[in-house]
Protein backbone atom coordinates (compact mmCIF):
# COMPACT_ATOMS: atom_id res chain seq x y z
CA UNK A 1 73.91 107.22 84.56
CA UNK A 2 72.03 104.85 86.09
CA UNK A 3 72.41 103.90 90.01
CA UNK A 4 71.09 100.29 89.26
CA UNK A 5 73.24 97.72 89.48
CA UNK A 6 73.05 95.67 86.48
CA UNK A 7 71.50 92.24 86.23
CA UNK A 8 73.63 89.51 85.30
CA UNK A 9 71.85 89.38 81.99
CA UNK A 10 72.72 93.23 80.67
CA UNK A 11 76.51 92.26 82.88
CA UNK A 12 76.72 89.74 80.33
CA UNK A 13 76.21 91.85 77.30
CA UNK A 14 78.30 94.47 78.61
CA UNK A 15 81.52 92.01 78.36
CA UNK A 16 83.26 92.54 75.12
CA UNK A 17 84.31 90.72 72.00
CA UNK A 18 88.16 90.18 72.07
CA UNK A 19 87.84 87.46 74.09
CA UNK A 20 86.65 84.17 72.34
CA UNK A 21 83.91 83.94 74.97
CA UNK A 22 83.55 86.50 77.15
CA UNK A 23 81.94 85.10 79.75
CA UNK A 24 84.47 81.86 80.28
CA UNK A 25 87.35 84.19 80.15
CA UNK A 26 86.13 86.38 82.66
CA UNK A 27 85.26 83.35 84.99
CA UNK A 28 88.60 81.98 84.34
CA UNK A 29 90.25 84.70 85.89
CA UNK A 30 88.24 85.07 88.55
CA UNK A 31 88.74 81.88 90.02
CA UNK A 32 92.28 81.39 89.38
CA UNK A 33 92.30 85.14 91.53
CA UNK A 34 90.65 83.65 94.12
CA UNK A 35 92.42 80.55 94.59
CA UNK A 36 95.83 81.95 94.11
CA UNK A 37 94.72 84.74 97.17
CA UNK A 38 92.64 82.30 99.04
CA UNK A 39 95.82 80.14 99.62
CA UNK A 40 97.70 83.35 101.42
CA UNK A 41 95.32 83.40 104.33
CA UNK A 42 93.75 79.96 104.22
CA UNK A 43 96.24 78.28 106.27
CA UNK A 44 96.89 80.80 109.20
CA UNK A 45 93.83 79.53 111.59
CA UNK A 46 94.87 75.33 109.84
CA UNK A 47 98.58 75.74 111.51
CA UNK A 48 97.58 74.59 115.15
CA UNK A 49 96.24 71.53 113.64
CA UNK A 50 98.76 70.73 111.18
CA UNK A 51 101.60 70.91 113.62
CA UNK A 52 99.23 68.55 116.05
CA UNK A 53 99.19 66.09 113.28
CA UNK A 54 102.75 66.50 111.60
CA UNK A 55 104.54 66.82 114.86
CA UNK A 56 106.13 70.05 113.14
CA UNK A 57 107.99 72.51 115.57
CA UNK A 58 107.11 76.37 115.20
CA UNK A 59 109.71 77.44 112.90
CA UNK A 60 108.32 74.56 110.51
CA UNK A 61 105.00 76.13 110.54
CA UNK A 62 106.31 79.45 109.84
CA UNK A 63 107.64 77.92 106.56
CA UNK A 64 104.05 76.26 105.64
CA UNK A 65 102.90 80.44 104.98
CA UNK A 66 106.34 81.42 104.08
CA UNK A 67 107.30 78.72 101.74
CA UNK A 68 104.38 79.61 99.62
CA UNK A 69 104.84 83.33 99.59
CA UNK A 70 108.95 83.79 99.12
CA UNK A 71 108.18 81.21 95.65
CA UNK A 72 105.31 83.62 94.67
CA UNK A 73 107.24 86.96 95.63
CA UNK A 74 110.46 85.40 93.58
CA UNK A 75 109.05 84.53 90.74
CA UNK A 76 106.17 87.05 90.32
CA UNK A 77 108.22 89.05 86.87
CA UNK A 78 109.58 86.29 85.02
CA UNK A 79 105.98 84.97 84.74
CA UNK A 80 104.72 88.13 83.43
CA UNK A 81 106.60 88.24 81.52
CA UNK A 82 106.43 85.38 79.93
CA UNK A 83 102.21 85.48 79.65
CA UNK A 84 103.88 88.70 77.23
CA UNK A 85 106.08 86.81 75.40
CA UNK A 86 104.54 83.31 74.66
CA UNK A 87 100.41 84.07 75.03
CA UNK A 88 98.47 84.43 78.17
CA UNK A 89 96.32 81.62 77.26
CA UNK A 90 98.83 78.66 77.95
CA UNK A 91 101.19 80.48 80.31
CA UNK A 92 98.13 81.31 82.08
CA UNK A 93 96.84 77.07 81.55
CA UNK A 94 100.48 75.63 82.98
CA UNK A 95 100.87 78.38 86.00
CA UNK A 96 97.45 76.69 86.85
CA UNK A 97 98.55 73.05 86.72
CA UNK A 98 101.49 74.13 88.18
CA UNK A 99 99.47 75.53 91.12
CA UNK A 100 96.75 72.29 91.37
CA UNK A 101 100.07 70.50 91.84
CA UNK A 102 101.34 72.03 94.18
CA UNK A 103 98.00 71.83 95.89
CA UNK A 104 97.85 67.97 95.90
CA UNK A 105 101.38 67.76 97.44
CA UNK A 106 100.39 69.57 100.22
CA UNK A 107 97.09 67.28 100.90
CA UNK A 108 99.53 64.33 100.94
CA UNK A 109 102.00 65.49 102.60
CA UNK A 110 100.48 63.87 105.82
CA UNK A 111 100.53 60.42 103.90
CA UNK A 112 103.60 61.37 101.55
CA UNK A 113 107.25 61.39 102.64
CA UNK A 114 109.59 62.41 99.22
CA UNK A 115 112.77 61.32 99.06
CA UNK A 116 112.43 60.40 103.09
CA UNK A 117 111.86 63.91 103.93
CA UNK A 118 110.00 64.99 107.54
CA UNK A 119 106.40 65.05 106.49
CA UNK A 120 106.23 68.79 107.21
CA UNK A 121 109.48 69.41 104.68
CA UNK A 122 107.25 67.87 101.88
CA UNK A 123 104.56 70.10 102.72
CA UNK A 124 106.81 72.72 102.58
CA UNK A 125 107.84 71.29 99.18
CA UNK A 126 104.37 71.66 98.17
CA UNK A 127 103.50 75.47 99.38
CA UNK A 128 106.98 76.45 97.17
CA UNK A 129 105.21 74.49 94.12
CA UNK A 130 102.24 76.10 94.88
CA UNK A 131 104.11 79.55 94.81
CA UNK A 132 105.38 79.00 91.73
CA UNK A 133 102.06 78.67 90.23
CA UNK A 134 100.73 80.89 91.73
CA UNK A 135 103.23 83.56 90.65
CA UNK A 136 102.01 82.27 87.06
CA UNK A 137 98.34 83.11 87.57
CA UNK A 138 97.96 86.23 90.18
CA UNK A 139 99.31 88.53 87.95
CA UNK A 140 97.54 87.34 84.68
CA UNK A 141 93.96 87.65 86.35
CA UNK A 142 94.80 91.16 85.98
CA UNK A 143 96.41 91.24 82.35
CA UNK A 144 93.73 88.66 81.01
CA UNK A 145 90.73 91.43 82.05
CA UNK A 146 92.68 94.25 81.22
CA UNK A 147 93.72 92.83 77.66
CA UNK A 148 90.38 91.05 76.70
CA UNK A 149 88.10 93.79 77.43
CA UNK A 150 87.57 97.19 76.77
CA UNK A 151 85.59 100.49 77.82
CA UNK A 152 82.78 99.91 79.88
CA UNK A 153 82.99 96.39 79.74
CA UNK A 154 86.56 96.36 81.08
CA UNK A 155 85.69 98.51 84.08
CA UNK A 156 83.18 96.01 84.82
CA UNK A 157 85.81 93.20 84.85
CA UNK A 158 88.18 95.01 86.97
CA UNK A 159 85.52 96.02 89.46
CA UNK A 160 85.13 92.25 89.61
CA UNK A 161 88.46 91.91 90.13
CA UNK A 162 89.04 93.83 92.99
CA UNK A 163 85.81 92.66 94.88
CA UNK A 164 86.81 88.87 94.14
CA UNK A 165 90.28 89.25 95.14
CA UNK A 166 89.32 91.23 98.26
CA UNK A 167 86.21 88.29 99.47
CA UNK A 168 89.58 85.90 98.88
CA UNK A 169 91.82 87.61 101.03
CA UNK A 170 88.83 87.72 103.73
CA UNK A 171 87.45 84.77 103.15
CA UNK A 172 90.87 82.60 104.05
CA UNK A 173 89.88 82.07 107.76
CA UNK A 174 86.71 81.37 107.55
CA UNK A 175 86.95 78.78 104.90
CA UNK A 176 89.92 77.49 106.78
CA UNK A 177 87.91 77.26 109.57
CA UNK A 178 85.05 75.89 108.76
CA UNK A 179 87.33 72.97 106.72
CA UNK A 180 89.58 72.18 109.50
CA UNK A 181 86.77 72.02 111.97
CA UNK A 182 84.42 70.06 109.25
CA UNK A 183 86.88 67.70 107.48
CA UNK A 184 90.01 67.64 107.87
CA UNK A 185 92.97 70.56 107.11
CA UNK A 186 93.90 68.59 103.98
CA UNK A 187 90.82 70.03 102.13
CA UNK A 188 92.08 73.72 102.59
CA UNK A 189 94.29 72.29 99.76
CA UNK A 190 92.17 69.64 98.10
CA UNK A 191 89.35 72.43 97.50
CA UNK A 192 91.52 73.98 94.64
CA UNK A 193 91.61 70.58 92.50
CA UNK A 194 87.82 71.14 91.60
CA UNK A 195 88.00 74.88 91.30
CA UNK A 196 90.99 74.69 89.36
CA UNK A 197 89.81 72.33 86.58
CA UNK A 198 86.85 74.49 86.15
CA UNK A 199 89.55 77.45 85.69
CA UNK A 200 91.86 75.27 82.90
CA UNK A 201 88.90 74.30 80.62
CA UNK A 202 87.54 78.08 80.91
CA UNK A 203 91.28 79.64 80.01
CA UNK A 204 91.41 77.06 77.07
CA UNK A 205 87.47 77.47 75.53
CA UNK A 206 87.50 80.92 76.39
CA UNK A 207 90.84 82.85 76.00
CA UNK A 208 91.92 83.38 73.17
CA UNK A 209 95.40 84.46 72.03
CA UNK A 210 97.03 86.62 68.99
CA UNK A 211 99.12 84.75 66.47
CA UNK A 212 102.11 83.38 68.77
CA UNK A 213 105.24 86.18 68.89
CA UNK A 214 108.57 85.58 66.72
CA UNK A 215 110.50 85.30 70.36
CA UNK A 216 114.24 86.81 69.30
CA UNK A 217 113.38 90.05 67.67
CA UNK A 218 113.80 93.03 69.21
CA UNK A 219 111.25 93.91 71.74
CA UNK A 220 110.24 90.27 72.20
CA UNK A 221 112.97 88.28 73.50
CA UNK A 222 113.80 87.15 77.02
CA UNK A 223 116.03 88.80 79.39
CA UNK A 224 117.45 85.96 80.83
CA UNK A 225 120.50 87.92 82.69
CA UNK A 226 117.85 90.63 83.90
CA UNK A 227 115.29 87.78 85.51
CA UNK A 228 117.86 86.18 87.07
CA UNK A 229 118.83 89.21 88.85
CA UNK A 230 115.93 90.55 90.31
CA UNK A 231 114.39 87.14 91.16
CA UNK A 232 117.73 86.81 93.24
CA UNK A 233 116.97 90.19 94.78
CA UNK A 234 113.66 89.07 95.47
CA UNK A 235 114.65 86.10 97.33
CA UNK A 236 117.33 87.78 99.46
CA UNK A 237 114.82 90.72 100.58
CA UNK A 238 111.66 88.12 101.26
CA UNK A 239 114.00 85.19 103.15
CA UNK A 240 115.55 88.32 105.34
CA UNK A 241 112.35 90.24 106.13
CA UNK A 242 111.12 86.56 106.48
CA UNK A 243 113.81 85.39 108.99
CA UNK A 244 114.33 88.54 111.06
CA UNK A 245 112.70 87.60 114.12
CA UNK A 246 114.15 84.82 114.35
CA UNK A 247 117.45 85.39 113.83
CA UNK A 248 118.17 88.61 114.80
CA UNK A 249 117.70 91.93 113.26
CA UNK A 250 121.40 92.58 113.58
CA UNK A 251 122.58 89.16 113.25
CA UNK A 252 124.88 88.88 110.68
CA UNK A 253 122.80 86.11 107.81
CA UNK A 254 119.42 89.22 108.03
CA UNK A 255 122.22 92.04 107.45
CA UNK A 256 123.39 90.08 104.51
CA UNK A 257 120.51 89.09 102.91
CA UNK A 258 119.43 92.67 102.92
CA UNK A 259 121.99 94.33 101.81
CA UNK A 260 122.42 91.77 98.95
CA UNK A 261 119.13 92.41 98.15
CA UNK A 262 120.04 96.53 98.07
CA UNK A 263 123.10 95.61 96.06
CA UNK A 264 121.03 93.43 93.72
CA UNK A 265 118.19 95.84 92.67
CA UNK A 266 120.99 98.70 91.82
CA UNK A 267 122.76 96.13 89.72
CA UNK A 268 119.25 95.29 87.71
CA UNK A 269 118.24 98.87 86.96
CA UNK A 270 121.91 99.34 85.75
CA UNK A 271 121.63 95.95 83.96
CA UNK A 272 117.90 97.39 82.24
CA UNK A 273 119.42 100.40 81.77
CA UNK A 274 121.61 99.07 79.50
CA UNK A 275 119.19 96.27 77.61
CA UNK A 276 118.21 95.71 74.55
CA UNK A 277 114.91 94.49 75.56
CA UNK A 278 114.29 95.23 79.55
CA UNK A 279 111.89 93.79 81.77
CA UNK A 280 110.72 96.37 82.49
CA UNK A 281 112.38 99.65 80.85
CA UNK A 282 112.76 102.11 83.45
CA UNK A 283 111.32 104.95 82.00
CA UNK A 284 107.68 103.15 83.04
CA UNK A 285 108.18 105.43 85.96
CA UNK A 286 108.02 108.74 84.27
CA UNK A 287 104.66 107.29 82.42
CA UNK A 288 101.81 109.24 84.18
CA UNK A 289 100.55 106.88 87.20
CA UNK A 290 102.54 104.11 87.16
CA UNK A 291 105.17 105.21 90.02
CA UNK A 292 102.56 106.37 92.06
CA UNK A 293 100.25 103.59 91.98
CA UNK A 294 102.98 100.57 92.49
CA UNK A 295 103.80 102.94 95.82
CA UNK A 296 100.27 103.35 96.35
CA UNK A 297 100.70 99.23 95.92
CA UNK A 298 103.26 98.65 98.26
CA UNK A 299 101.92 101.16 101.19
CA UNK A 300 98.66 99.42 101.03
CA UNK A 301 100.62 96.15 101.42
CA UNK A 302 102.55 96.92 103.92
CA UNK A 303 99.72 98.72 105.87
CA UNK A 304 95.89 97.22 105.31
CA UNK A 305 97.32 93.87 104.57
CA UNK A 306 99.53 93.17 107.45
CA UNK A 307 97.23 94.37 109.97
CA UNK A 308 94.61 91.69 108.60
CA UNK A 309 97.32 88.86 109.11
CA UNK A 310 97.65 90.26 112.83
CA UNK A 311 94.06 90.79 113.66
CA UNK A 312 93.27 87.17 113.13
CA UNK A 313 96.39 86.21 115.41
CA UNK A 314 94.54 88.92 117.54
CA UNK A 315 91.44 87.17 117.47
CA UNK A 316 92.41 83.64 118.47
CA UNK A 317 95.78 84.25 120.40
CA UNK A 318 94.38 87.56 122.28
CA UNK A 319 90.80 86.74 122.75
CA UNK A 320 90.82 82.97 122.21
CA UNK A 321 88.76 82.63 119.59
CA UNK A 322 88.51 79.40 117.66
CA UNK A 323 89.48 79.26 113.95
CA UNK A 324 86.17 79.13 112.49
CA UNK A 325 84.90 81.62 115.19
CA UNK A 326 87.38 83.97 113.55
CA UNK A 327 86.66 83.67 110.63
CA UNK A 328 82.61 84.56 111.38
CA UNK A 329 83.50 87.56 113.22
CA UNK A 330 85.52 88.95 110.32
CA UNK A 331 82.55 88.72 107.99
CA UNK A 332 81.46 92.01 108.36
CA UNK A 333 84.58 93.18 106.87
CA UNK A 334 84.19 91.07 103.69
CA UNK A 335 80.55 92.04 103.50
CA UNK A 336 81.19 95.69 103.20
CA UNK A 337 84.32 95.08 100.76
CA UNK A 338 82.10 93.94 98.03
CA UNK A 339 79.92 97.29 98.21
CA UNK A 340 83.17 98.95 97.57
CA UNK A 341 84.05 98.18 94.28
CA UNK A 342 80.58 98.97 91.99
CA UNK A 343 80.43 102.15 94.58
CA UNK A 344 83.63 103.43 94.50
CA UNK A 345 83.53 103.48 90.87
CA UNK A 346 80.71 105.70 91.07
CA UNK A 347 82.64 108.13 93.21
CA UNK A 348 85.98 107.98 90.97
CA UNK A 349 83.56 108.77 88.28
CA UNK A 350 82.20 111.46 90.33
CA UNK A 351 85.06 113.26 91.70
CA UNK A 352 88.11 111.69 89.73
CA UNK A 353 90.37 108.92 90.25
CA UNK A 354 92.78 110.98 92.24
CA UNK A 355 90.31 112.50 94.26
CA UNK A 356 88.71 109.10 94.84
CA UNK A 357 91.44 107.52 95.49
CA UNK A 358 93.75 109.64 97.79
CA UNK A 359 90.29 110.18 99.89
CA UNK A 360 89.84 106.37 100.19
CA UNK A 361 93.42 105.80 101.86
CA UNK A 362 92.65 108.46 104.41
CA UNK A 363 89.16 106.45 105.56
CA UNK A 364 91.62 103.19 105.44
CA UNK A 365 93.79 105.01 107.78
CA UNK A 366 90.81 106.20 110.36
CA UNK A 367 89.37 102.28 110.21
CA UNK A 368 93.08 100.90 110.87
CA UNK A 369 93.71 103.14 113.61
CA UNK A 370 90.48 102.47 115.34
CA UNK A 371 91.55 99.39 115.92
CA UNK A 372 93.76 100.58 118.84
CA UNK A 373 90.50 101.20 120.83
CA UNK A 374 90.59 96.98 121.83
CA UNK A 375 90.52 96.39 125.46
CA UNK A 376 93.09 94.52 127.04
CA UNK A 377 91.07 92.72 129.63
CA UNK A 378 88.30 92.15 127.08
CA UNK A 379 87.11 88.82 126.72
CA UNK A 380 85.54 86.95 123.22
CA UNK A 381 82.72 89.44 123.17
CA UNK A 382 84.77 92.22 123.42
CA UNK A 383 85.92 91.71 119.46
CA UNK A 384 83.25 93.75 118.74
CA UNK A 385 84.66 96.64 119.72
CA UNK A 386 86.63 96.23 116.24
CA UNK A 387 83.56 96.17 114.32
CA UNK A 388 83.27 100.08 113.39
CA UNK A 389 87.14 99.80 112.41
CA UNK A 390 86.28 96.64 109.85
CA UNK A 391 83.51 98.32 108.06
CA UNK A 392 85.47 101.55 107.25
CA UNK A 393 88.53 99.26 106.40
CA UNK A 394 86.97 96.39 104.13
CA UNK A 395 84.58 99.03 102.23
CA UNK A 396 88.14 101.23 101.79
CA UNK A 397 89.92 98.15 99.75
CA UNK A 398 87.39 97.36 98.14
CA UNK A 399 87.41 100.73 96.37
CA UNK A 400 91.06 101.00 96.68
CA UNK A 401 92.12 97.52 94.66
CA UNK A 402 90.73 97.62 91.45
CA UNK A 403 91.22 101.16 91.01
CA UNK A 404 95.02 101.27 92.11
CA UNK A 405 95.70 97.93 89.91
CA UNK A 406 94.04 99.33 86.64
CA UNK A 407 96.16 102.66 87.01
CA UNK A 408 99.51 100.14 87.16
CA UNK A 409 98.85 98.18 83.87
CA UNK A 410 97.44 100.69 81.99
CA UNK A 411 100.61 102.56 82.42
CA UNK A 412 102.25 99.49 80.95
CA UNK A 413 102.96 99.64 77.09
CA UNK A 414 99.97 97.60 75.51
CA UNK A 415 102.58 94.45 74.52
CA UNK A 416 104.03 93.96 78.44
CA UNK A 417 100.55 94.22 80.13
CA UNK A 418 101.71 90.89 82.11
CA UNK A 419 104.96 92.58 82.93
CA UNK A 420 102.87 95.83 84.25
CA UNK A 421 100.46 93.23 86.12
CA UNK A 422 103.22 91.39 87.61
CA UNK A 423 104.66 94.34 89.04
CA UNK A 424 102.29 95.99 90.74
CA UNK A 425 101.28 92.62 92.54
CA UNK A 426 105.24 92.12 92.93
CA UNK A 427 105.29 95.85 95.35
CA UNK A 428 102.07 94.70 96.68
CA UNK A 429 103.79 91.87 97.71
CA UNK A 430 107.12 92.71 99.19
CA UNK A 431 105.20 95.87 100.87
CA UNK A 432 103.39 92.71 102.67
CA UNK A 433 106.22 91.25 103.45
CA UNK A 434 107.89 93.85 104.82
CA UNK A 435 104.71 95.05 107.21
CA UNK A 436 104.05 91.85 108.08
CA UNK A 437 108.17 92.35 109.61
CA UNK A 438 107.24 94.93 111.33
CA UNK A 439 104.73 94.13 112.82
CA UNK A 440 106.17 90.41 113.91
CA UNK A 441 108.95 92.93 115.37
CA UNK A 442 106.45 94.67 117.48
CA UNK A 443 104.65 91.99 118.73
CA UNK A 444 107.52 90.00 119.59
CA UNK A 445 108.60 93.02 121.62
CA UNK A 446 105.38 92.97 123.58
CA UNK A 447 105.91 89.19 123.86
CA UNK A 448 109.64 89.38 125.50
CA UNK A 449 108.13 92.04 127.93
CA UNK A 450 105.33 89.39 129.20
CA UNK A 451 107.71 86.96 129.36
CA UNK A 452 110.54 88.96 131.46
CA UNK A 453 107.32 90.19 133.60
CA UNK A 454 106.18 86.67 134.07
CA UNK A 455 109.60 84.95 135.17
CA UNK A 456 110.17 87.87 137.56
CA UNK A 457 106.48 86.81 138.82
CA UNK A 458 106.90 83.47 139.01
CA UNK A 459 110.35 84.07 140.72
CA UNK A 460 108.08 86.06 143.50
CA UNK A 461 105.20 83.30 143.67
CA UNK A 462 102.73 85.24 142.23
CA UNK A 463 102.27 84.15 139.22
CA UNK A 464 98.69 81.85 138.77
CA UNK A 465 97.40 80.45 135.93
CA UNK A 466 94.72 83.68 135.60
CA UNK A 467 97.73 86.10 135.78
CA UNK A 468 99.91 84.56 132.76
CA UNK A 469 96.52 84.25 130.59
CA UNK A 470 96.01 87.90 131.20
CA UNK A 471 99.58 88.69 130.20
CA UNK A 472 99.68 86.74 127.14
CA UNK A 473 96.18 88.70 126.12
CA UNK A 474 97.35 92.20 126.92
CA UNK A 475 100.63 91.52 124.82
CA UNK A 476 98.74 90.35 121.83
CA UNK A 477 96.38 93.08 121.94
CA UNK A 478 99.52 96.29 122.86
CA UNK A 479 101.27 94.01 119.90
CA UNK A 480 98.08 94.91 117.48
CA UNK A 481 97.40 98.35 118.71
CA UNK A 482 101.22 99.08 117.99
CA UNK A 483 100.88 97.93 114.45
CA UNK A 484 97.49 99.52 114.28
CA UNK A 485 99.49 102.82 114.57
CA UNK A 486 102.32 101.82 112.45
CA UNK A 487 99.67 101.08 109.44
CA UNK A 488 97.36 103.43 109.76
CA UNK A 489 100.46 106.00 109.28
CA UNK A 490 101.48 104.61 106.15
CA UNK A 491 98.28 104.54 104.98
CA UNK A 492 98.32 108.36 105.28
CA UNK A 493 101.27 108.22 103.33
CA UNK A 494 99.78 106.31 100.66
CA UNK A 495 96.95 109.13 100.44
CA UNK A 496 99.79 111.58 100.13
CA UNK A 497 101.47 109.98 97.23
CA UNK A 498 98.56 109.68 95.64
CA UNK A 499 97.78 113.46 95.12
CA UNK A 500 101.48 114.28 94.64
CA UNK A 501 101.72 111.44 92.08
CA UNK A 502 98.62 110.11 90.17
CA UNK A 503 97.03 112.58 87.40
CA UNK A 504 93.09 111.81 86.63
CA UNK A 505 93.49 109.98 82.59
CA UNK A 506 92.58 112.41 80.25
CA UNK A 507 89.30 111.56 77.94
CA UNK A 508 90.20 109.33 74.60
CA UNK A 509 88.49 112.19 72.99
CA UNK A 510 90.78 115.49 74.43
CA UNK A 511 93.73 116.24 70.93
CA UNK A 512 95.59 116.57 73.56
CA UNK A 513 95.93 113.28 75.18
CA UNK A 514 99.25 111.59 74.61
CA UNK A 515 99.41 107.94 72.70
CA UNK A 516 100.03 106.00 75.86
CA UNK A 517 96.56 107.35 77.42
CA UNK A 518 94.43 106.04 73.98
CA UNK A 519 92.64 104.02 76.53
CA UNK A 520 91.96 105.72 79.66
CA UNK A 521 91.94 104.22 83.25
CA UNK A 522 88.05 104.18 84.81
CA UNK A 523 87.09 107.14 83.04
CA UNK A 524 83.63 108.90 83.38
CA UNK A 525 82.72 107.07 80.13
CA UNK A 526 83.99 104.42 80.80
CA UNK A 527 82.64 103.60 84.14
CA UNK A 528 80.08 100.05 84.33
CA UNK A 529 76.27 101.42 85.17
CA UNK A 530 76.15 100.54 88.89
């Protein structure tokens, strides 16, 4: 095997046939990754300015990132499922529109007032149409590679994958930055229009889809009782974990929504239990992988993901950084998370995928926790002190991602591929969610500290303007090196799971390997030339 990356020439070739052109397909679903991931962390270091200009209070700005992420988190399986049932190609084409939509709300919303709302409602109106779409097209990146390629040209695809949807995830404050700063924060939205008619005309010259599915027979009809389930259990567990800060932990609305949420998940797997034609039939989970890498999915949400949504509050709110200052100093990070990909397929090649990718989450966990060595009384330059904890942590996902979303859809039965997509981005998700809880939990307890600390100050006259700056810094930064802790742990736990749970795919060639591992997840032979 060679160690030579290949040129984008012999990339080209290596692309296979079952799409109607290769190339546009793969492009396609590329873009409408990055987008769709791009528009999670564009608008953290753009909500300063858009409450300046909107005259929106804090809890409105909280709904500008929540909005967007309780519509994708909702209905993240029904559009799975429905790329399954009715062809990816124009699920795939809508979710999009659906999405550009969305987009151009949003950029109006300064200008636009619907139905009389407060400007910030109808951006809030926007984000949730935006959600929607994007609940349409994350998951079917995934699918669309996984479906329209195979072998080596597949692993190339996914490898893609995961470093695109990584440099989107990294990428958000930066770009956000340098638009705000640049142009205006309206064009954090407007710069989807052009990428996203690039990514319509690619899904409809390049995908192309079977002979469209006699919806009704068995195996291939709707569960309309089942969707309507879990998408309410979705929404009561995301607006809780989404709300419990602010309304209390034990308040009585938080307490509710979660334990509706409990009591709605046990009534859908009793519901699927009993279907004709499940969502997702529940035996999935006794399919080698698939239980362990949706866990694998949710730990590394709720770990590596939510400490990147606190490190950039870190950077501006603890070291008073500007937006697109943040963004440059987390460059590094994205840098080394494209090496991951091509390189940690050579080691899951090497040494397995277990192997590869239990030993991954246990580097994750050393990077996350070495972000607890900031210094409290550091000043701007001092945010390098995070640099050896970035490089270990972006080249970690970027061999963790692809490799822990191809084990989840290739466990999926060949017709629900969507379904399989859907939910591994689905635990990915609410693992998010719920870290990103957490960790709001533990920084607001660092905050109510400074605060009781700074009235009882103030009370004695000794509180100056130098003395509540250094407060505020040193209860951002105990508020990161808490969660630091906190992710790097389940991180570890992730790594644990992994050996207990995930079995290296057998060869396509071993009599022995069952029918539902014909096609083998990044197998030795099936590993792109990098």
């Amino acid at each position: 095997m060679s160690s030579a990356t290949p040129p984008p020439a012999e990339a080209a070739e290596l692309l296979g046939r079952r799409a109607g052109k290769p190339g546009l397909t793969l492009l396609a679903a590329l873009l409408g990754l990055f987008i769709t991931l791009l528009d999670i962390t564009v608008v953290t270091v753009a909500l300063p300015t858009i409450g300046t200009d909107l005259q929106a209070s804090f809890r409105g700005l909280e709904w500008v990132a929540n909005a967007y992420m309780l519509a994708l988190a909702v209905f993240i399986v029904t559009a799975g499922r429905l790329g399954d049932l009715y062809g990816q190609r124009r699920v795939y084409t809508l979710g999009t529109i659906v999405f550009l939509l969305g987009s151009l709300i949003c950029a109006l919303s300064g200008r636009l007032s619907i139905l009389g709302w407060a400007h910030i409602t109808t951006l809030h109106l926007g984000r949730v149409v935006q959600g929607l779409g994007g609940a349409v097209v994350l998951p079917l990146t995934l699918a669309i590679v996984y479906s329209c390629f195979e072998g080596r040209k597949r692993a190339l695809g996914i490898m893609l994958w995961g470093a695109v949807g990584g440099l989107a995830t990294a990428l958000g404050p930066l770009v956000g930055g340098l638009l705000v700063e640049w142009i205006g924060w309206e064009w954090i939205f407007l710069v989807n229009l052009p990428i996203g008619a690039v990514v319509i005309v690619a899904a409809l010259v390049g995908l192309r889809d079977p002979a469209p599915r006699a919806v009704g027979r068995s195996g291939e009809s709707l569960d309309l009782p089942g969707l309507a389930i879990v998408s309410a259990a979705l929404f009561c567990l995301n607006l809780g974990l989404i709300n419990g800060a602010a309304w209390g932990w034990s308040s009585w609305r938080v307490l509710g929504l979660l334990g509706g949420s409990i009591a709605l998940f046990a009534l859908f797997l009793f519901a699927e239990s009993r279907a004709t034609d499940p969502i997702m039939d529940l035996s999935w989970f006794r399919r080698q992988n698939f239980g362990g890498s949706v866990l694998a999915g949710f730990l590394l949400g709720a770990g590596m993901f939510s400490v990147l949504f606190y490190l950039s509050i870190y950077l501006q709110n603890g070291l008073g950084l500007s937006a697109l200052a943040t963004g440059v100093r987390l460059l590094p990070l994205t840098l080394v998370l494209m090496l991951g990909a091509p390189l940690g397929g050579r080691v899951a090649a090497k040494l397995g995928v277990r192997k590869a990718l239990a030993g991954a989450f246990v580097l994750m966990a050393i990077g996350i926790a070495l972000f607890t060595l900031v210094d409290p009384e550091g000043g701007a330059d001092s945010w390098t002190l995070l640099l050896p904890g970035m490089l270990i942590t972006g080249f970690t996902m970027g061999v963790v991602m692809p490799i822990s979303s191809e084990l989840t859809v290739a466990a999926a039965p060949p017709e629900q591929i969507g379904v399989g997509a859907s939910a591994g981005t689905m635990f990915r998700q609410v693992g998010n969610a719920v870290g990103i809880a957490v960790m709001g939990a533990m920084m607001s307890s660092q905050t109510d500290a400074v605060r009781d600390k700074a009235a009882r100050l103030k009370e004695a006259g000794t509180l100056t303007a130098e003395k509540a700056e250094a407060l505020q810094r040193a209860a951002v930064t105990h508020g990161l090196q808490h969660g630091a802790w906190y992710a790097a742990g389940l991180t570890l736990a992730a790594a644990l799971f992994v050996l207990l749970l995930v079995r290296d795919p057998r060869s396509p060639a071993s009599p022995t390997a069952p029918a539902e591992q014909t096609a083998p997840v990044l197998s030795v032979h099936d590993r792109p030339t990098v």
